[in-house]
C-alpha atoms as a PDB file:
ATOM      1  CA  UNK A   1    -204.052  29.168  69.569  1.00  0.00           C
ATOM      2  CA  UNK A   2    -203.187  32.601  69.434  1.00  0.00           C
ATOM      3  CA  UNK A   3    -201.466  32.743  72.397  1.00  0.00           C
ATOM      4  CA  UNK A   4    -199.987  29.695  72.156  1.00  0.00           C
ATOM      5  CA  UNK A   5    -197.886  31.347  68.828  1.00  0.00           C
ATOM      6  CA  UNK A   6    -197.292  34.088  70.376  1.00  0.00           C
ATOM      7  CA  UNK A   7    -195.754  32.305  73.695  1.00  0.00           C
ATOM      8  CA  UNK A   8    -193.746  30.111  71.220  1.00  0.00           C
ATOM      9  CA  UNK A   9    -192.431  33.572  69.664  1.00  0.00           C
ATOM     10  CA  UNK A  10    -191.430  35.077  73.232  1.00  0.00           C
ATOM     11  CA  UNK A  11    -189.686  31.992  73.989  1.00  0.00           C
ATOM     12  CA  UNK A  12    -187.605  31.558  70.421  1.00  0.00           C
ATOM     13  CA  UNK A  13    -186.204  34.918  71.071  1.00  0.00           C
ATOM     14  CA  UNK A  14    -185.563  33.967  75.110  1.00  0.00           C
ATOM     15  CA  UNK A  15    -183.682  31.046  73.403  1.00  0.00           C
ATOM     16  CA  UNK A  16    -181.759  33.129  70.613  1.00  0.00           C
ATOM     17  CA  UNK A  17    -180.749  34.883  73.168  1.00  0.00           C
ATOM     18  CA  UNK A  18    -179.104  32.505  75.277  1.00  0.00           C
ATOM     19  CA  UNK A  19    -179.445  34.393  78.439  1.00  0.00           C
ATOM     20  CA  UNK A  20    -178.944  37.866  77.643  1.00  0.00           C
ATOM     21  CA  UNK A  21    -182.652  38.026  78.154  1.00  0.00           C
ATOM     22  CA  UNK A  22    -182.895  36.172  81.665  1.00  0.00           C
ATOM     23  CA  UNK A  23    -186.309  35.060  82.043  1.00  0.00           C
ATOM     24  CA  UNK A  24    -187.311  36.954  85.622  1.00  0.00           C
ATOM     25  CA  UNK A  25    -184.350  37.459  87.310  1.00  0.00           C
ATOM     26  CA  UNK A  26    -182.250  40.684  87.227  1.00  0.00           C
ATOM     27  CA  UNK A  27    -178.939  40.442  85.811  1.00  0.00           C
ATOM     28  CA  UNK A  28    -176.594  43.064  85.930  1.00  0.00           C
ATOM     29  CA  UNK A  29    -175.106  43.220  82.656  1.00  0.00           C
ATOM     30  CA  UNK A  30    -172.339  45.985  82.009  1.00  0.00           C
ATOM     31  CA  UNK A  31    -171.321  47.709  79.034  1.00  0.00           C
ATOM     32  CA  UNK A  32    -174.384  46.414  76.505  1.00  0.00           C
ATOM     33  CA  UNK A  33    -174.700  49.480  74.739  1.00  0.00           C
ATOM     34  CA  UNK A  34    -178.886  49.949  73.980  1.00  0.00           C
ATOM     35  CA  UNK A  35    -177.472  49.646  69.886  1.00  0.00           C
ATOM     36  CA  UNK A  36    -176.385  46.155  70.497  1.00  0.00           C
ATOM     37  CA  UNK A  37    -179.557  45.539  72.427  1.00  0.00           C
ATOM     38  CA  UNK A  38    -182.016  48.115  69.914  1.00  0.00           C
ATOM     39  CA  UNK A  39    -183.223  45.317  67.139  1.00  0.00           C
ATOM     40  CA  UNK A  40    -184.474  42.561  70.487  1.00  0.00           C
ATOM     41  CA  UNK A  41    -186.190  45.820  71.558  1.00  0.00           C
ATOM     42  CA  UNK A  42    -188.395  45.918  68.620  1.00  0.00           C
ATOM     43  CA  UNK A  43    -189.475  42.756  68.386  1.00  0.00           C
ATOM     44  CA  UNK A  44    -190.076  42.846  71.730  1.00  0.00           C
ATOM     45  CA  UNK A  45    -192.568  45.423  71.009  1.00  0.00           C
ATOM     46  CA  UNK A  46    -194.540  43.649  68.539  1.00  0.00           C
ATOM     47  CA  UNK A  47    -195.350  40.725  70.681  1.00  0.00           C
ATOM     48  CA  UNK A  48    -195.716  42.621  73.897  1.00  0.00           C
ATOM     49  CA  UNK A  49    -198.373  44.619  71.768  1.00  0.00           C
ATOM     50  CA  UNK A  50    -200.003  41.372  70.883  1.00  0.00           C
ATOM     51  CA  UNK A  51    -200.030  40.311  74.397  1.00  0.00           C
ATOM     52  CA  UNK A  52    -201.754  43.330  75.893  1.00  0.00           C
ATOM     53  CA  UNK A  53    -204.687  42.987  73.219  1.00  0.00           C
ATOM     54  CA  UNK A  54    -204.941  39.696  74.924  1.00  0.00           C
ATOM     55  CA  UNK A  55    -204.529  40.990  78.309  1.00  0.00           C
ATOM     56  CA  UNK A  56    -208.240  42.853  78.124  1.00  0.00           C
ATOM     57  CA  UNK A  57    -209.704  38.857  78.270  1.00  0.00           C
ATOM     58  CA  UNK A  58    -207.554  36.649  80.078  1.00  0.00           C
ATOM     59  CA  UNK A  59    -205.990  38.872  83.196  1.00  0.00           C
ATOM     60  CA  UNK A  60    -203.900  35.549  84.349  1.00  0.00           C
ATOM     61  CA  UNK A  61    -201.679  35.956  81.288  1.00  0.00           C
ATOM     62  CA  UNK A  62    -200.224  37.964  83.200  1.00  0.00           C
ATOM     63  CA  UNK A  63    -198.104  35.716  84.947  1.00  0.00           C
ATOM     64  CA  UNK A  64    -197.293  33.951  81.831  1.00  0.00           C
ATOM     65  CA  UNK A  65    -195.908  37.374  80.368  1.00  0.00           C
ATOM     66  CA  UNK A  66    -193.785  38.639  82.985  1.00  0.00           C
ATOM     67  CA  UNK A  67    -192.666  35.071  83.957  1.00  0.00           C
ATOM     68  CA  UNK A  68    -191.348  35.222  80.121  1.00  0.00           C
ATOM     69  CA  UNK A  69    -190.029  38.873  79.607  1.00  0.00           C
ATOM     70  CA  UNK A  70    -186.820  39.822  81.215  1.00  0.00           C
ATOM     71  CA  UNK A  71    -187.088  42.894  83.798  1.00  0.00           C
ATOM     72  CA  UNK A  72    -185.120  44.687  81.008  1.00  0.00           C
ATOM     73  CA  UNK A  73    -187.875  45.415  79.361  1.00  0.00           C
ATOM     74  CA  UNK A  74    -191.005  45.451  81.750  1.00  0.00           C
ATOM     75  CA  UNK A  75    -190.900  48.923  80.871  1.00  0.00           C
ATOM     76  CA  UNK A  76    -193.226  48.226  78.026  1.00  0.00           C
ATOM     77  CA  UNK A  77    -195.989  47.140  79.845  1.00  0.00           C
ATOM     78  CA  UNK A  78    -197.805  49.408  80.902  1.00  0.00           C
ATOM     79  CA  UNK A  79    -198.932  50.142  84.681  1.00  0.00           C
ATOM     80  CA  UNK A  80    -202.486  48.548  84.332  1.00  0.00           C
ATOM     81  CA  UNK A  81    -200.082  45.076  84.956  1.00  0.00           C
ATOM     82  CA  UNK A  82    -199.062  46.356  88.551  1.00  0.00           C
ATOM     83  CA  UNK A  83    -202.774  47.397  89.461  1.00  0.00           C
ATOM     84  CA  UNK A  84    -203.985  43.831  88.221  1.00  0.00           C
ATOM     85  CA  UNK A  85    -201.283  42.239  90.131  1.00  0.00           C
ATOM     86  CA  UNK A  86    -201.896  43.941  93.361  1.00  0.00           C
ATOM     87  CA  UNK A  87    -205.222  43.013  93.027  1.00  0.00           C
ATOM     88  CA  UNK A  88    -204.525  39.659  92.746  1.00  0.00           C
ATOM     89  CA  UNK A  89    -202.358  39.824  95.802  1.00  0.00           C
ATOM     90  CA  UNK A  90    -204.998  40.693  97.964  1.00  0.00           C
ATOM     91  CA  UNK A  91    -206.564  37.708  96.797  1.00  0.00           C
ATOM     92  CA  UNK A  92    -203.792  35.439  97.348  1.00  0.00           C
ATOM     93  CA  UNK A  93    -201.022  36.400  99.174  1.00  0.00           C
ATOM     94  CA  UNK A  94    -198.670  34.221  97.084  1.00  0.00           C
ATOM     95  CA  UNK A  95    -194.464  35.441  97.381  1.00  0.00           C
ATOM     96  CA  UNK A  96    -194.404  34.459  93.548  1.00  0.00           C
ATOM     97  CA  UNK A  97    -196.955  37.520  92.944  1.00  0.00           C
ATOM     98  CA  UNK A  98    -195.354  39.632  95.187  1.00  0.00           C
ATOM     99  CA  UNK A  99    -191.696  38.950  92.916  1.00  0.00           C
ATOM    100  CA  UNK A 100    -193.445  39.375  89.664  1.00  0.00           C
ATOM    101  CA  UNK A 101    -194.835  42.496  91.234  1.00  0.00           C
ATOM    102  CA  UNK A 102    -191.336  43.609  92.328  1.00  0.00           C
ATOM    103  CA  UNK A 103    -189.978  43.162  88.824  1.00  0.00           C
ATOM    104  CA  UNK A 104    -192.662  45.151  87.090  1.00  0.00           C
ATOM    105  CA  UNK A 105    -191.540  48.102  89.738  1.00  0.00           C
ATOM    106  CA  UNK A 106    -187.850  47.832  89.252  1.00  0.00           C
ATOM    107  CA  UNK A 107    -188.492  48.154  85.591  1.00  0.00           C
ATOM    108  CA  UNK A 108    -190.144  51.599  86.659  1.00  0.00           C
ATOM    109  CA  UNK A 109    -187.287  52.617  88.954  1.00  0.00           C
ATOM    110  CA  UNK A 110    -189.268  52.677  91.552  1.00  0.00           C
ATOM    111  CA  UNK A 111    -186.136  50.794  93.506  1.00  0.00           C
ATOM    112  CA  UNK A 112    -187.917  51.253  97.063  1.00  0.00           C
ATOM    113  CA  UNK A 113    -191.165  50.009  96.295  1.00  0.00           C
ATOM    114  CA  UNK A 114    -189.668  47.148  94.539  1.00  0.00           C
ATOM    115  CA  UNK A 115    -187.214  46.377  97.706  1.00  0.00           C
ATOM    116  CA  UNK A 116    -190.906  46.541  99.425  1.00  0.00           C
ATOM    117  CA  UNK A 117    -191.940  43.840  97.765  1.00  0.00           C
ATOM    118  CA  UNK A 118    -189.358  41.294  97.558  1.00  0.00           C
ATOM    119  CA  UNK A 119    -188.862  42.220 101.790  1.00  0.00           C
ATOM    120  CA  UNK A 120    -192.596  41.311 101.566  1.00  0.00           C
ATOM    121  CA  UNK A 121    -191.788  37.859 100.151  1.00  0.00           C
ATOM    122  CA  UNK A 122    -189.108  37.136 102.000  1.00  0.00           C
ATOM    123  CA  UNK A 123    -191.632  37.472 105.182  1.00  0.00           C
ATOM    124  CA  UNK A 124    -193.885  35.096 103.381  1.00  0.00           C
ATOM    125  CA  UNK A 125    -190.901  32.751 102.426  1.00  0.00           C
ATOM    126  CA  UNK A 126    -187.218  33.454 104.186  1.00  0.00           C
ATOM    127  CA  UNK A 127    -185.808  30.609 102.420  1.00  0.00           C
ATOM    128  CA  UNK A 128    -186.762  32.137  99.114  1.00  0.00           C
ATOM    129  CA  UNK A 129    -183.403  33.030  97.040  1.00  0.00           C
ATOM    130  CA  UNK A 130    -184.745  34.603  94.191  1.00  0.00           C
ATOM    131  CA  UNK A 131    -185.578  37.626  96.699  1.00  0.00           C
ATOM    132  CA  UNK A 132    -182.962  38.248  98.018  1.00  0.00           C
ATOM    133  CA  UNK A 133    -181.073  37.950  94.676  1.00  0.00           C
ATOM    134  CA  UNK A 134    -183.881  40.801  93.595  1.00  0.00           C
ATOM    135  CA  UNK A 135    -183.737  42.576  96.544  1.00  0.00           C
ATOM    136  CA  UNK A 136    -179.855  42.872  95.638  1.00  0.00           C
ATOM    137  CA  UNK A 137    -180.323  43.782  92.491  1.00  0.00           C
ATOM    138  CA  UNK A 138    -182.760  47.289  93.460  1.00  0.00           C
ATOM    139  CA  UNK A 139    -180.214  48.184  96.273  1.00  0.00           C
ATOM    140  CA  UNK A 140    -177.296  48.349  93.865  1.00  0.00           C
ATOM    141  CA  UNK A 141    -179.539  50.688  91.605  1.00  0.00           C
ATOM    142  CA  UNK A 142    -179.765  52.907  94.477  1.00  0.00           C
ATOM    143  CA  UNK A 143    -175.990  52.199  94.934  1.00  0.00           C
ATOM    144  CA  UNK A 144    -176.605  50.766  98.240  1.00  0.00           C
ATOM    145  CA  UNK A 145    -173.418  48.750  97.438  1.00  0.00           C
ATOM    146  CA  UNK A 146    -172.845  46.805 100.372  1.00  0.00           C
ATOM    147  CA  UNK A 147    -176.758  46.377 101.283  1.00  0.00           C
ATOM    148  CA  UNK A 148    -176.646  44.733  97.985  1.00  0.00           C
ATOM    149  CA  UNK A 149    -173.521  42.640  98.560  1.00  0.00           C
ATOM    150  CA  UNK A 150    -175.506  41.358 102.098  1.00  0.00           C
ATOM    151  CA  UNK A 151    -178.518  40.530  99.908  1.00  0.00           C
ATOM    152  CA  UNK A 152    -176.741  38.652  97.367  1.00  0.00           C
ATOM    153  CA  UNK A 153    -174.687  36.633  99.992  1.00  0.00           C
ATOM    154  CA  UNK A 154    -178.025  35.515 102.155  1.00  0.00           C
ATOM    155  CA  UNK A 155    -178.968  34.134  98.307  1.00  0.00           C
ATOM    156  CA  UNK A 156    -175.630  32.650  98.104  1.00  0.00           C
ATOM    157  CA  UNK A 157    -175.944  31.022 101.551  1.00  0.00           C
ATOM    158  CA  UNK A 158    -179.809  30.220 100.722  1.00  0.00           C
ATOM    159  CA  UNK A 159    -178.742  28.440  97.278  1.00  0.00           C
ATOM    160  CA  UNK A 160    -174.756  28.522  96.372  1.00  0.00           C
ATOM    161  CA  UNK A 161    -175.274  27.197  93.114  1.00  0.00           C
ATOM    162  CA  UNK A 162    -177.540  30.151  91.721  1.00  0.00           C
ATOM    163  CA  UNK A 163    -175.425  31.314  88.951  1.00  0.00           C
ATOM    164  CA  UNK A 164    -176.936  34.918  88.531  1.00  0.00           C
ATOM    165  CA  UNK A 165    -176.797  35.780  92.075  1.00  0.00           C
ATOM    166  CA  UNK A 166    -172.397  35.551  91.823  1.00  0.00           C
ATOM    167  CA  UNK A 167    -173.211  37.537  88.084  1.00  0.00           C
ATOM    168  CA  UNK A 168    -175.030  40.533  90.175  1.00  0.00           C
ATOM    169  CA  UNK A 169    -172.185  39.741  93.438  1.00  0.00           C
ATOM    170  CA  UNK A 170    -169.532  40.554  90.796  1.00  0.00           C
ATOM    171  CA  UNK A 171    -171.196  44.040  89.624  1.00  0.00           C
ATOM    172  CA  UNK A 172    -171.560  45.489  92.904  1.00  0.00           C
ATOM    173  CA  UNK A 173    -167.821  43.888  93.754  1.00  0.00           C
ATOM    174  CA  UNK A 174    -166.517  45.960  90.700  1.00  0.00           C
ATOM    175  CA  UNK A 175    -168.621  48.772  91.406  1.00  0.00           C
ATOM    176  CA  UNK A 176    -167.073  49.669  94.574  1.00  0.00           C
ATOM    177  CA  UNK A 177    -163.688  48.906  93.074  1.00  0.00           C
ATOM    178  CA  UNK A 178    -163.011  45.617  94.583  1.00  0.00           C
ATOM    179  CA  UNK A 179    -162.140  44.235  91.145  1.00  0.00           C
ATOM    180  CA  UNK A 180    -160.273  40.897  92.042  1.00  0.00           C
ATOM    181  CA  UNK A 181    -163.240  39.398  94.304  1.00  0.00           C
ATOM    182  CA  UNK A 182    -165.149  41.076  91.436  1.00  0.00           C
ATOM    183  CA  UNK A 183    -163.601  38.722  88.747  1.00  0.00           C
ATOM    184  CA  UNK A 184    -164.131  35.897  91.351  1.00  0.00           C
ATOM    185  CA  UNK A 185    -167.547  35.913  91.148  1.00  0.00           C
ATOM    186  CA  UNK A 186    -167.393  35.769  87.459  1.00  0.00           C
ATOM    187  CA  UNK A 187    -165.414  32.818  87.504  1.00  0.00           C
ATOM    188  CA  UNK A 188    -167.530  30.700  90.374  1.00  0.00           C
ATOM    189  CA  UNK A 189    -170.535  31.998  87.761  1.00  0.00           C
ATOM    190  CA  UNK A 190    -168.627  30.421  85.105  1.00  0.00           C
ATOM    191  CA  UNK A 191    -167.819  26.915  86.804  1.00  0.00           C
ATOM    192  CA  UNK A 192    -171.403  26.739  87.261  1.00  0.00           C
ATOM    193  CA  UNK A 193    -172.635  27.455  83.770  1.00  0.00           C
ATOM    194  CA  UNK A 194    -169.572  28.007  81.105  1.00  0.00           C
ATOM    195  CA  UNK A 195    -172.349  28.739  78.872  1.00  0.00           C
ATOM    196  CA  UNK A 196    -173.759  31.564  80.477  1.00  0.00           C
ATOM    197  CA  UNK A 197    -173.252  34.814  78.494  1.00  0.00           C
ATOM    198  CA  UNK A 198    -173.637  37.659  80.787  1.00  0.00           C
ATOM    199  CA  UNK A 199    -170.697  36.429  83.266  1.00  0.00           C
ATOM    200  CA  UNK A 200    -168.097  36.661  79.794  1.00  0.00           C
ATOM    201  CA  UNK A 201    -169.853  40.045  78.841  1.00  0.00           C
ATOM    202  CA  UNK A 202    -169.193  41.702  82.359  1.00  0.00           C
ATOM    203  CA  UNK A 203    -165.892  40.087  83.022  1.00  0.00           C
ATOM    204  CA  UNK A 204    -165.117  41.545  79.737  1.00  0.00           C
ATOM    205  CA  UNK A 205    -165.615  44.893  80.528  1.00  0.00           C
ATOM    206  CA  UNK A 206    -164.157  44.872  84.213  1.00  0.00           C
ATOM    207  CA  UNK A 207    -161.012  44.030  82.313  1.00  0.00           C
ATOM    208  CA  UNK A 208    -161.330  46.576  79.416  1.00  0.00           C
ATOM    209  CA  UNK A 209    -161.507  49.107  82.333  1.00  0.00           C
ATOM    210  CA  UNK A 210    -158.443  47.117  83.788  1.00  0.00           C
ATOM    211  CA  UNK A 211    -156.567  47.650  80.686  1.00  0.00           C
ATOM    212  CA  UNK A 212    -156.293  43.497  80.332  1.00  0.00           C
ATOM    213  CA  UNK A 213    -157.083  43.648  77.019  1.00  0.00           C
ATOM    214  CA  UNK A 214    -156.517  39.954  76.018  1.00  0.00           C
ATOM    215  CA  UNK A 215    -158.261  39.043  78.770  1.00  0.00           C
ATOM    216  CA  UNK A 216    -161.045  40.810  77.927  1.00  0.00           C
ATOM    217  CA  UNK A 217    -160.832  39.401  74.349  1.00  0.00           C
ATOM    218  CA  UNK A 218    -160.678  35.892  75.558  1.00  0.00           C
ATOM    219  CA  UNK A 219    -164.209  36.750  77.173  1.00  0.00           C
ATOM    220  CA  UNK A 220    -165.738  38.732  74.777  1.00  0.00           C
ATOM    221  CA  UNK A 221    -164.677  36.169  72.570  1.00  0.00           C
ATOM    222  CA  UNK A 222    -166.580  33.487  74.424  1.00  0.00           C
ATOM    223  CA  UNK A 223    -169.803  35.613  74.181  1.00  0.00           C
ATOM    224  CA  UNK A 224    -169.621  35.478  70.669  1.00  0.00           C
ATOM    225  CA  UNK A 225    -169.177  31.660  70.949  1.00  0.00           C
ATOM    226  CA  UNK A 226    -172.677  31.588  73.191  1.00  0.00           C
ATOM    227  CA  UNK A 227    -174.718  34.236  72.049  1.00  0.00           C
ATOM    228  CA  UNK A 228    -175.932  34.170  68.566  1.00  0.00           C
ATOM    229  CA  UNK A 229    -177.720  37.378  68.718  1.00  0.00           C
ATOM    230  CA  UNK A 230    -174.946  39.875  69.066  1.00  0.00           C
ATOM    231  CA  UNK A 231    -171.942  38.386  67.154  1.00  0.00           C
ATOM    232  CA  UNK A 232    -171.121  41.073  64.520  1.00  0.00           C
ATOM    233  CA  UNK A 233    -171.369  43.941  67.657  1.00  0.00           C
ATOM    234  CA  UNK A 234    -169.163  41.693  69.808  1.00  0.00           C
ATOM    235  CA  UNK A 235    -166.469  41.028  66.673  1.00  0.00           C
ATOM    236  CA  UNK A 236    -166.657  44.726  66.267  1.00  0.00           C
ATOM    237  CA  UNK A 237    -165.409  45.350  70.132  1.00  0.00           C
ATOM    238  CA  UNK A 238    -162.743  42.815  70.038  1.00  0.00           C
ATOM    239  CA  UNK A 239    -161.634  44.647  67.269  1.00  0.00           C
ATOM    240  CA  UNK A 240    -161.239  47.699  68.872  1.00  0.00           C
ATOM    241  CA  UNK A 241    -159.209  46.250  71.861  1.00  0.00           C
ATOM    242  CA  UNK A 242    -157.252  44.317  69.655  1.00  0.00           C
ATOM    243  CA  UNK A 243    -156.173  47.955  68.463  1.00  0.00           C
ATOM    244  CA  UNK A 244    -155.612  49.213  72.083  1.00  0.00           C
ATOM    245  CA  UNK A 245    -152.769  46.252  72.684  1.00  0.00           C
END
């Protein structure tokens, strides 16, 4: 019963949300300041706490945690997770292990031993999209731009209507300054979920930095329309680029 209230808690705030906290898949999300993001933090905290005093009885809650927490915050778990996991690789060599695995590492920065693990997966399952997205995701934290951009398009070709996968395309795109196939993405995100929050934040900010500031308010304003969470930071940034017109 515990658990079962503290699940339901995890997933309210997954819900409140609305896909800032993606359940376990990386998203790329630029210009969230860690004030907007500080107060989910918190309560994060409390029910990862409860979790782990769990964790010493039932090691497959595991699973159920990390398949619930967003990477963002795998940080908070502490390394025991990754030693049960591996463990319970060697048990079952299951690509869904090896991900969750992955995840727990990128959260670490441990990029390479992450990409390790999804490549791992991908041997187990090529047809697997989530990896590659993944995969994508650790080689443009080690600004492996293009090796990132190859990942993400194998996911693409693998599943073309994965939303996050043209979210994380659309980061690397505007991190190597290719800013219209950048805003592209974005919008083939967008046609595939309008309601998707991340896509309006980063478009957003790729055209802050373009100086298309009513652009950028049309987006941000669209995340305030989607995401309950954050509306007060959000109104407070429009504000400001309504200034800079």
């Amino acid at each position: 019963m515990i658990l079962v209230n503290i699940t339901m808690q995890l997933i309210a705030m997954i819900q409140q949300s609305n896909q800032i906290l993606i359940m376990h898949q990386p998203i790329l999300v630029k210009g969230i300041s860690y004030k907007i993001l500080k107060n989910t933090t918190m309560q994060l905290i409390v029910i990862i706490k409860q979790f782990n005093s769990i964790l010493m009885m039932q090691k497959l809650i595991i699973i159920k945690v990390i398949q619930f927490i967003d990477f963002n915050w795998l940080f908070l778990i502490k390394s025991k997770i990754i030693q049960r996991c591996n463990q319970f690789v060697q048990q079952q060599r299951s690509f869904n292990l090896l991900i969750l695995i992955g995840f727990s590492l990128q959260s670490l920065k441990q990029y390479n031993d992450a990409i390790n693990c999804y490549d791992k997966a991908i041997q187990l399952d090529p047809n697997y999209s989530q990896a590659y997205n993944n995969k994508g995701t650790s080689l443009q934290n080690l600004k492996q731009y293009n090796d990132a951009i190859n990942s993400y398009d194998k996911a693409i070709q693998l599943n073309p209507n994965y939303t996050s996968v043209y979210i994380n395309k659309g980061a690397s795109l505007d991190d190597i300054g290719n800013y219209n196939d950048a805003i592209n993405c974005y919008d083939k995100a967008i046609q595939l979920d309008p309601n998707y929050v991340s896509v309006y934040i980063n478009k957003g900010y790729l055209l802050t930095q373009l100086k298309k500031y009513q652009q950028a308010i049309d987006n941000y304003e669209q995340a305030v329309l989607y995401c309950k969470l954050y509306q007060n930071e959000f109104r407070q940034l429009i504000k400001e680029l309504r200034n800079k017109k």
